[in-house]
N, C-alpha and C. Protein backbone atom coordinates (compact mmCIF):
# COMPACT_ATOMS: atom_id res chain seq x y z
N UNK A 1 -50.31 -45.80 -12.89
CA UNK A 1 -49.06 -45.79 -12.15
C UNK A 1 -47.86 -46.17 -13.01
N UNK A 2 -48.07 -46.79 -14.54
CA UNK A 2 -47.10 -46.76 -15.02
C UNK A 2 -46.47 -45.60 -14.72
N UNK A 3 -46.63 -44.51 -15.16
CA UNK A 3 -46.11 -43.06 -15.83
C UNK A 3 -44.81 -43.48 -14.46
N UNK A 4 -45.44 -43.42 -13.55
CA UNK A 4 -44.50 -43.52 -12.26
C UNK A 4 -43.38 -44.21 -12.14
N UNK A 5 -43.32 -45.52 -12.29
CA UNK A 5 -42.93 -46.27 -12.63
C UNK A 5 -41.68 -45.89 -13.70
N UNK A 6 -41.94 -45.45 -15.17
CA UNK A 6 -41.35 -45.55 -15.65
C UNK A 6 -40.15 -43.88 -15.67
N UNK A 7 -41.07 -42.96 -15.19
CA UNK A 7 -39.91 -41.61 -14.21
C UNK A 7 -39.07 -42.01 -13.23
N UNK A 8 -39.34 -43.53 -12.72
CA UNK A 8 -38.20 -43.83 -11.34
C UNK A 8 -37.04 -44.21 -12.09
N UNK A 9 -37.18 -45.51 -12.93
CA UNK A 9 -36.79 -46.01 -13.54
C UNK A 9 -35.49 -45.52 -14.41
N UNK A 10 -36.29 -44.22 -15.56
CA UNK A 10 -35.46 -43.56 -15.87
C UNK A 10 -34.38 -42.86 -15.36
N UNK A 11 -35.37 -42.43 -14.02
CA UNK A 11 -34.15 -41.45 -12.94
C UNK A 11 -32.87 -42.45 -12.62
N UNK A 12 -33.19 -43.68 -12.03
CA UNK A 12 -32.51 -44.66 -11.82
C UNK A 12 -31.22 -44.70 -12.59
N UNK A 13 -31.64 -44.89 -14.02
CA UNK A 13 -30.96 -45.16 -15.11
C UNK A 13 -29.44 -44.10 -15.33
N UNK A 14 -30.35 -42.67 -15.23
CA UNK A 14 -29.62 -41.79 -15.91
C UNK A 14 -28.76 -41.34 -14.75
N UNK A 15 -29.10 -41.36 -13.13
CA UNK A 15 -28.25 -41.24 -12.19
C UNK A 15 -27.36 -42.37 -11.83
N UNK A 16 -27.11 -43.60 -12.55
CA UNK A 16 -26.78 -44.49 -12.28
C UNK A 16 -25.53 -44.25 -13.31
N UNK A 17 -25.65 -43.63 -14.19
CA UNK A 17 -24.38 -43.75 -15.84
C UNK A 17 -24.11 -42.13 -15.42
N UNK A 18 -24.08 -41.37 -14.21
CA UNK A 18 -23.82 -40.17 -13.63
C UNK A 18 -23.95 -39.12 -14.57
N UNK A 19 -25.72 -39.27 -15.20
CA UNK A 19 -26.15 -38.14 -15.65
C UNK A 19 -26.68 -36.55 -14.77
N UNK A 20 -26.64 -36.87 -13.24
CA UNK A 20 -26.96 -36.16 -12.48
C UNK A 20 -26.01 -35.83 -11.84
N UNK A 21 -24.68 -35.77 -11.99
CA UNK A 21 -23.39 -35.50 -11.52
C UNK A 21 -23.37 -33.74 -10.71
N UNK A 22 -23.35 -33.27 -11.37
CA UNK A 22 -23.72 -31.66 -11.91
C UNK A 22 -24.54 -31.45 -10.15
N UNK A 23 -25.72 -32.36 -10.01
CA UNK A 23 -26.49 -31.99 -9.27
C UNK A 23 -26.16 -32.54 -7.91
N UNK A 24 -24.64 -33.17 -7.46
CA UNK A 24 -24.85 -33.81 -6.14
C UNK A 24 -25.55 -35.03 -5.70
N UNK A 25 -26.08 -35.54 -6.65
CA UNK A 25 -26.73 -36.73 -6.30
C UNK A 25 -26.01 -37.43 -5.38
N UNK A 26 -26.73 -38.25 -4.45
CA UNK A 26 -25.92 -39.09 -3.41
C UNK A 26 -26.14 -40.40 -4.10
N UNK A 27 -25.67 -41.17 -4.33
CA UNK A 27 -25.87 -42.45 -5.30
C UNK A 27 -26.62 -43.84 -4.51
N UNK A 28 -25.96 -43.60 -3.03
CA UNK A 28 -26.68 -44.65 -2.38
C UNK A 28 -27.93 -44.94 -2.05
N UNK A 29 -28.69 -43.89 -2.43
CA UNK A 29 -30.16 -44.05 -2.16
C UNK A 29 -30.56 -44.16 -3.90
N UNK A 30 -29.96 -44.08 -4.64
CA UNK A 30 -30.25 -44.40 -5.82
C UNK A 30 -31.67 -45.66 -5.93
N UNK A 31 -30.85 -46.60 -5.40
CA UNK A 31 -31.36 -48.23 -5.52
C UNK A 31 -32.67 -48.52 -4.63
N UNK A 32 -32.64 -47.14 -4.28
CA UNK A 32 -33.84 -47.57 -2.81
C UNK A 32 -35.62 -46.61 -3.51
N UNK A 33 -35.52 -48.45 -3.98
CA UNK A 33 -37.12 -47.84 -4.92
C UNK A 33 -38.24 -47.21 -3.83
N UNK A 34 -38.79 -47.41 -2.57
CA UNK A 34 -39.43 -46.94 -1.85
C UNK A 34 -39.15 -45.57 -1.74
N UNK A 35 -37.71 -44.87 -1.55
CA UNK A 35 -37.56 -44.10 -1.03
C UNK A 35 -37.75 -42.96 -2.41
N UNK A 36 -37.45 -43.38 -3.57
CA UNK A 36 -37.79 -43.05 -4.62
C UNK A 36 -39.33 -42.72 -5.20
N UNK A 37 -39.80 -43.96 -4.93
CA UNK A 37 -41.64 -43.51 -4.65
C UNK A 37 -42.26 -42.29 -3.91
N UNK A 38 -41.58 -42.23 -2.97
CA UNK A 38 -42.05 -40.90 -2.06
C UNK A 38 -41.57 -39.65 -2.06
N UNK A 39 -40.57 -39.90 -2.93
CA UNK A 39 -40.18 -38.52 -3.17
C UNK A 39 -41.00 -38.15 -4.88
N UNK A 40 -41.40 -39.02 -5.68
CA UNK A 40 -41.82 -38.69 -6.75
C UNK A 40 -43.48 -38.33 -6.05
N UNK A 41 -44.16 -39.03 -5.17
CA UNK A 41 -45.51 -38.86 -4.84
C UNK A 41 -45.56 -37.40 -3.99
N UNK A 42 -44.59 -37.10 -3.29
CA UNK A 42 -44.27 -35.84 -2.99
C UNK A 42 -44.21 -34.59 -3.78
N UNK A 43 -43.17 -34.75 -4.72
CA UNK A 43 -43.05 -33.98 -6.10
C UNK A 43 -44.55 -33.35 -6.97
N UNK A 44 -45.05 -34.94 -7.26
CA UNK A 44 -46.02 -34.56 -8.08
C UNK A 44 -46.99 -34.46 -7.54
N UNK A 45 -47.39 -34.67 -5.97
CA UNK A 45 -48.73 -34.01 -5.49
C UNK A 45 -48.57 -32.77 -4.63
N UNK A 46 -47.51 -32.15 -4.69
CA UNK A 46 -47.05 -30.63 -4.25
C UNK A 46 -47.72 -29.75 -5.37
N UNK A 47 -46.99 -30.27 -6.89
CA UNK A 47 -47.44 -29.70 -8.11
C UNK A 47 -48.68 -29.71 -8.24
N UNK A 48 -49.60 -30.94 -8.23
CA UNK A 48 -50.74 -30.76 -8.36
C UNK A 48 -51.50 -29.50 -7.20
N UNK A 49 -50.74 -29.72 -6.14
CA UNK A 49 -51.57 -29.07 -4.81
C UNK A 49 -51.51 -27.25 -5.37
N UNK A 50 -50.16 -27.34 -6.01
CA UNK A 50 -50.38 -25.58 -5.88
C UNK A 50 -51.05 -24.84 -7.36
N UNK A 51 -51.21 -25.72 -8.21
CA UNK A 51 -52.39 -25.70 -8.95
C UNK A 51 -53.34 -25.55 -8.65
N UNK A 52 -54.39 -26.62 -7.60
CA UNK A 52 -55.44 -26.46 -7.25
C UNK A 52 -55.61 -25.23 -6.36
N UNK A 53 -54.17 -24.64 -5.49
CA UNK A 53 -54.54 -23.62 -5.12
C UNK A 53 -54.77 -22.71 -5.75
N UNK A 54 -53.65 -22.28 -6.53
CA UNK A 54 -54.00 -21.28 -7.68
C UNK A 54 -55.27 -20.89 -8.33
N UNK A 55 -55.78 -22.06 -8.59
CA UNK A 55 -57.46 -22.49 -9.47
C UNK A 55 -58.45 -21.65 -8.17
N UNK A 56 -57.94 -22.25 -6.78
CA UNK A 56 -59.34 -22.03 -6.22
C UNK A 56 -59.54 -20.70 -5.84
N UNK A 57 -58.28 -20.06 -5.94
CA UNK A 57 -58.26 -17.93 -5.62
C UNK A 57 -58.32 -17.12 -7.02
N UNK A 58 -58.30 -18.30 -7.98
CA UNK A 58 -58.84 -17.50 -8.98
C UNK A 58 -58.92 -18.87 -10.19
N UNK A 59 -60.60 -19.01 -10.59
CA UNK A 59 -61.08 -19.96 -11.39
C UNK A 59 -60.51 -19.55 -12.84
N UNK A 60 -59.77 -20.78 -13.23
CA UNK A 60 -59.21 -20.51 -14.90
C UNK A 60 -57.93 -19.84 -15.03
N UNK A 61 -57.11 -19.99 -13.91
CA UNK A 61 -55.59 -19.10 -13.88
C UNK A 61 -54.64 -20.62 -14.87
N UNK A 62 -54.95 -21.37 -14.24
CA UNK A 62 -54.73 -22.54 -14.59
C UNK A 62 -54.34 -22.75 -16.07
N UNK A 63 -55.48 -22.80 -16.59
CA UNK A 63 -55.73 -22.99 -18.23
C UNK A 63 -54.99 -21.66 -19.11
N UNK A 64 -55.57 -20.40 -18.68
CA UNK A 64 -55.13 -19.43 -18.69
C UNK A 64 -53.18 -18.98 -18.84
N UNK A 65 -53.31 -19.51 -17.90
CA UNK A 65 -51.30 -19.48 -17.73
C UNK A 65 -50.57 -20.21 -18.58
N UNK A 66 -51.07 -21.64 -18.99
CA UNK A 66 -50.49 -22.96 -19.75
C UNK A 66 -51.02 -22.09 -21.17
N UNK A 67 -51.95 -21.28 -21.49
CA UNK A 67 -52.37 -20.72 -22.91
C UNK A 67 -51.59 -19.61 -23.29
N UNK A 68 -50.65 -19.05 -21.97
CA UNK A 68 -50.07 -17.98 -22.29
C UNK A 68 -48.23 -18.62 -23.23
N UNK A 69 -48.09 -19.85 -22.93
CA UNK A 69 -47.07 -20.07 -23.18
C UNK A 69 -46.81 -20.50 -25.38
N UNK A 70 -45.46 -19.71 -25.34
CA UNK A 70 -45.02 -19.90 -26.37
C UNK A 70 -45.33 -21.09 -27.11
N UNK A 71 -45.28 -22.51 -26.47
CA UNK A 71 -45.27 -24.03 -27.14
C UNK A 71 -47.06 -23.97 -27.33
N UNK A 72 -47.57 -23.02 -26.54
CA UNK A 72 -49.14 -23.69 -26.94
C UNK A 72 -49.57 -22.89 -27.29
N UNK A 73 -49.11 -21.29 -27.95
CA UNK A 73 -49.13 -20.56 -28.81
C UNK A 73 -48.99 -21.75 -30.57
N UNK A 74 -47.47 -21.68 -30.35
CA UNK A 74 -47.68 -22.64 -31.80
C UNK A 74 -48.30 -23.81 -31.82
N UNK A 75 -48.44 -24.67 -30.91
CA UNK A 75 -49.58 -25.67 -31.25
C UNK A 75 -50.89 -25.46 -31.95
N UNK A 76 -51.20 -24.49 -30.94
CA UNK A 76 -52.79 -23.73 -31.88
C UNK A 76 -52.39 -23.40 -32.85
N UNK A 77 -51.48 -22.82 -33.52
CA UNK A 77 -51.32 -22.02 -34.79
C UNK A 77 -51.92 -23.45 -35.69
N UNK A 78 -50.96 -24.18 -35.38
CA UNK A 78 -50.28 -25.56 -35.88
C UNK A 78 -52.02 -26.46 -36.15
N UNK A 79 -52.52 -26.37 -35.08
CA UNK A 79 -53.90 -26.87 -35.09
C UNK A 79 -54.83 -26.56 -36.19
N UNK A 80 -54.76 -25.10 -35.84
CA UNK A 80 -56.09 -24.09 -36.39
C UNK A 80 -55.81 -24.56 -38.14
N UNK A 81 -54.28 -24.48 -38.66
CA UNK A 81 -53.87 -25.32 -39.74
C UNK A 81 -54.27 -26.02 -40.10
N UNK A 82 -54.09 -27.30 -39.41
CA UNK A 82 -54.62 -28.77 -39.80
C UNK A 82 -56.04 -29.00 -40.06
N UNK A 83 -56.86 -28.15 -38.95
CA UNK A 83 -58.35 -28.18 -39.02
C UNK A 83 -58.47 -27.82 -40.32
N UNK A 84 -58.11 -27.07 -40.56
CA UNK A 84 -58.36 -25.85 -42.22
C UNK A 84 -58.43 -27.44 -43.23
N UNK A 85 -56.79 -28.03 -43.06
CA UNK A 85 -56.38 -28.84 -44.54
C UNK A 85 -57.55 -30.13 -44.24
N UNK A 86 -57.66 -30.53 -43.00
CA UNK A 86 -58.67 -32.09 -42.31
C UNK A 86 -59.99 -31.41 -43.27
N UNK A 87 -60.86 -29.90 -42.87
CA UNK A 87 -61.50 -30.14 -43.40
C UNK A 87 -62.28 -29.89 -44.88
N UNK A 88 -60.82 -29.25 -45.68
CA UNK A 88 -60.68 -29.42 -46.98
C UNK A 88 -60.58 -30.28 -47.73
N UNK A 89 -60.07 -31.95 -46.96
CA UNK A 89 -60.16 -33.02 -46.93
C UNK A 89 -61.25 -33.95 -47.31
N UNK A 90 -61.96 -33.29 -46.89
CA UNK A 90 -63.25 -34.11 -46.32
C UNK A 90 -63.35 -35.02 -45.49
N UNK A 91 -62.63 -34.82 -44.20
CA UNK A 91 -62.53 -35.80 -43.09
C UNK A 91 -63.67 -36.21 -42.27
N UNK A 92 -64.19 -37.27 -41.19
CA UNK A 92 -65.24 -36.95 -40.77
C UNK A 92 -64.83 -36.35 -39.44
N UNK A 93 -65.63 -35.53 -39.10
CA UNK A 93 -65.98 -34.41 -37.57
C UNK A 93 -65.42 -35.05 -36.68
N UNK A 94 -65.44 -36.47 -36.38
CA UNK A 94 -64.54 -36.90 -35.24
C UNK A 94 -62.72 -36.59 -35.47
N UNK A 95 -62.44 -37.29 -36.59
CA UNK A 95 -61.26 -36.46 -36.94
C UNK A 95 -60.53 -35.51 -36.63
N UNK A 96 -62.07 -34.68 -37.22
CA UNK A 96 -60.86 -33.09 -37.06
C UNK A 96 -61.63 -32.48 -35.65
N UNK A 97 -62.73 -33.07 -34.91
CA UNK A 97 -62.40 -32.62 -33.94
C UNK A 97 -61.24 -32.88 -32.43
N UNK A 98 -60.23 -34.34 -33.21
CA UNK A 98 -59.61 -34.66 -32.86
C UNK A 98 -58.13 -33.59 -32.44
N UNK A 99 -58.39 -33.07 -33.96
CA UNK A 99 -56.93 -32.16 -34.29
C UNK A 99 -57.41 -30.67 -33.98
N UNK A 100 -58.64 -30.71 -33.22
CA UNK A 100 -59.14 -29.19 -32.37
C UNK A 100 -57.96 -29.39 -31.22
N UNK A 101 -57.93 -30.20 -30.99
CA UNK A 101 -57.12 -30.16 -28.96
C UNK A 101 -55.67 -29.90 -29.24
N UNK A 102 -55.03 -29.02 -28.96
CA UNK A 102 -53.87 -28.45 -28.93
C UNK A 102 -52.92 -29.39 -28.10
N UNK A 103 -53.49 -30.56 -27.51
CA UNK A 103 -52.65 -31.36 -26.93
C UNK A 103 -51.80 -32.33 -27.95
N UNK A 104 -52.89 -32.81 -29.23
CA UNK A 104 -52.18 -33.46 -30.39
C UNK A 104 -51.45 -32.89 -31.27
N UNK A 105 -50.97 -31.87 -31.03
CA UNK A 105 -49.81 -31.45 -31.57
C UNK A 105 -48.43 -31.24 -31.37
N UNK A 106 -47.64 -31.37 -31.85
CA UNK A 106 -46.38 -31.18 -31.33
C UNK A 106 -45.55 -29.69 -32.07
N UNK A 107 -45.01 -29.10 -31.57
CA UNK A 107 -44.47 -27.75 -31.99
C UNK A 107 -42.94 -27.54 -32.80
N UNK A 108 -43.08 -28.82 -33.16
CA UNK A 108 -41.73 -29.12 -33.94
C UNK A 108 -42.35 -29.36 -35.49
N UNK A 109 -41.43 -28.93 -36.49
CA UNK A 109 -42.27 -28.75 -38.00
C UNK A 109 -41.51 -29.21 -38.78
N UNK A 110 -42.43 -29.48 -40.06
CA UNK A 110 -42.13 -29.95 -40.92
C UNK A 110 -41.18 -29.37 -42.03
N UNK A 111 -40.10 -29.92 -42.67
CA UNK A 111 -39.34 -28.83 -43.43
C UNK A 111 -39.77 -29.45 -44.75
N UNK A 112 -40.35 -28.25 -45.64
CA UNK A 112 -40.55 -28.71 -47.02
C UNK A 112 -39.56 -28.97 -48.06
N UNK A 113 -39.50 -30.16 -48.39
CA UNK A 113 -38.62 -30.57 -49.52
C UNK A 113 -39.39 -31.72 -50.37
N UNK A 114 -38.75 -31.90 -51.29
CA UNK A 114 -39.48 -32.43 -52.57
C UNK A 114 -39.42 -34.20 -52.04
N UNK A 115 -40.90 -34.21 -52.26
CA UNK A 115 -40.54 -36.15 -51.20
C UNK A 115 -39.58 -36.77 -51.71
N UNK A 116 -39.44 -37.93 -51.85
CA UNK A 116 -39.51 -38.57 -50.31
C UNK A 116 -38.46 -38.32 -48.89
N UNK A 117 -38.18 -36.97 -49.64
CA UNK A 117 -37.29 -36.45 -48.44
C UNK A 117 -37.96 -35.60 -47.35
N UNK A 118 -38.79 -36.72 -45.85
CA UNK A 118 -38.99 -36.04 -44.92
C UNK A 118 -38.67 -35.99 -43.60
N UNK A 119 -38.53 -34.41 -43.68
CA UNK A 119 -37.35 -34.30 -42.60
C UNK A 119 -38.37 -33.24 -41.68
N UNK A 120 -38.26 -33.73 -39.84
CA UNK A 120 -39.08 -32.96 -38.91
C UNK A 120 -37.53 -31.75 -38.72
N UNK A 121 -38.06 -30.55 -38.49
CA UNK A 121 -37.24 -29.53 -37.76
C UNK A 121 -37.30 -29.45 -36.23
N UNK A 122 -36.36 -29.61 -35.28
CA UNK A 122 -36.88 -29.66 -34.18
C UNK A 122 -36.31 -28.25 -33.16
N UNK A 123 -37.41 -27.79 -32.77
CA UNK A 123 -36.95 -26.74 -32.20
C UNK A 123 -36.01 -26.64 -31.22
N UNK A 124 -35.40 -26.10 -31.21
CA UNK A 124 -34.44 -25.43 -30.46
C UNK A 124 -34.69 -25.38 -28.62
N UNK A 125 -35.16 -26.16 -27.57
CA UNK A 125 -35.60 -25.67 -26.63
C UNK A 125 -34.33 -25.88 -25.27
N UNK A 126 -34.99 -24.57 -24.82
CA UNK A 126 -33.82 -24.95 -23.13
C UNK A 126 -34.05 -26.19 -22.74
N UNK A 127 -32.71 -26.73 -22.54
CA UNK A 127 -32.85 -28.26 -21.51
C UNK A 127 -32.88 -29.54 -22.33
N UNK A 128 -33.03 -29.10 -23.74
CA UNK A 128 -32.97 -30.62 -24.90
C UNK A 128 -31.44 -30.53 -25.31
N UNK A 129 -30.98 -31.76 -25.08
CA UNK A 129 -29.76 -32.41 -25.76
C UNK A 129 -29.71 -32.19 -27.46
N UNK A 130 -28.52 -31.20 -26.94
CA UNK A 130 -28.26 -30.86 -28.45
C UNK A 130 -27.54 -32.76 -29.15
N UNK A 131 -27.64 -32.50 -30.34
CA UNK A 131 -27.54 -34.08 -31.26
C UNK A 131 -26.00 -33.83 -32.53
């Protein structure tokens, strides 16, 4: 229940310094952590619910759909990589079957330059605060 916890919190935060301006927020229910709980337990067990529907009219749409996407396109790329260098390495099997799961990766890369200059590239995505 952290995770929870710390999505109210944030919401709190960022509608509070009128990062949600844009969206109408009503501010007075801001402060009202209950009412906040139930709308996040709402949220995220709607999401879960139409997943499981999805899954149960057709087994593996699920996995399937999340594999079709661009970010977990390059993760695997990104993976299938690492496995290669882990086990040119000579790492042991727990290791690199660590860096099999496309979840430990992140899709933002490395830019090559001569050390100790290292610098991550970060992609470009809808909805990230440009810097």
């Amino acid at each position: 229940m952290l995770h929870e916890h710390i999505a109210i919190l944030t919401f709190q935060q960022v509608a509070d310094s009128f990062g949600y301006n844009q969206m109408g927020i009503n501010l007075q229910f801001i402060k009202k952590f209950g009412l906040l709980c139930n709308i996040y337990h709402s949220y995220v067990f709607s999401y879960m619910h139409n997943i499981a529907k999805r899954e149960a009219r057709s087994p593996g749409s699920a996995v399937k759909a999340k594999q079709m996407t661009p970010i977990w396109k390059r993760c695997a790329e990104l993976g299938r990589g690492r496995v290669t260098v882990l086990k040119a390495q000579g790492f042991k099997p727990s290791v690199i079957s660590l860096a099999k799961e496309n979840e430990a990766h992140s899709d933002d890369k490395l830019v090559d330059l001569p050390a100790p200059n290292i610098v991550y590239h970060i992609k470009e995505k809808e909805g990230r605060l440009e810097k």
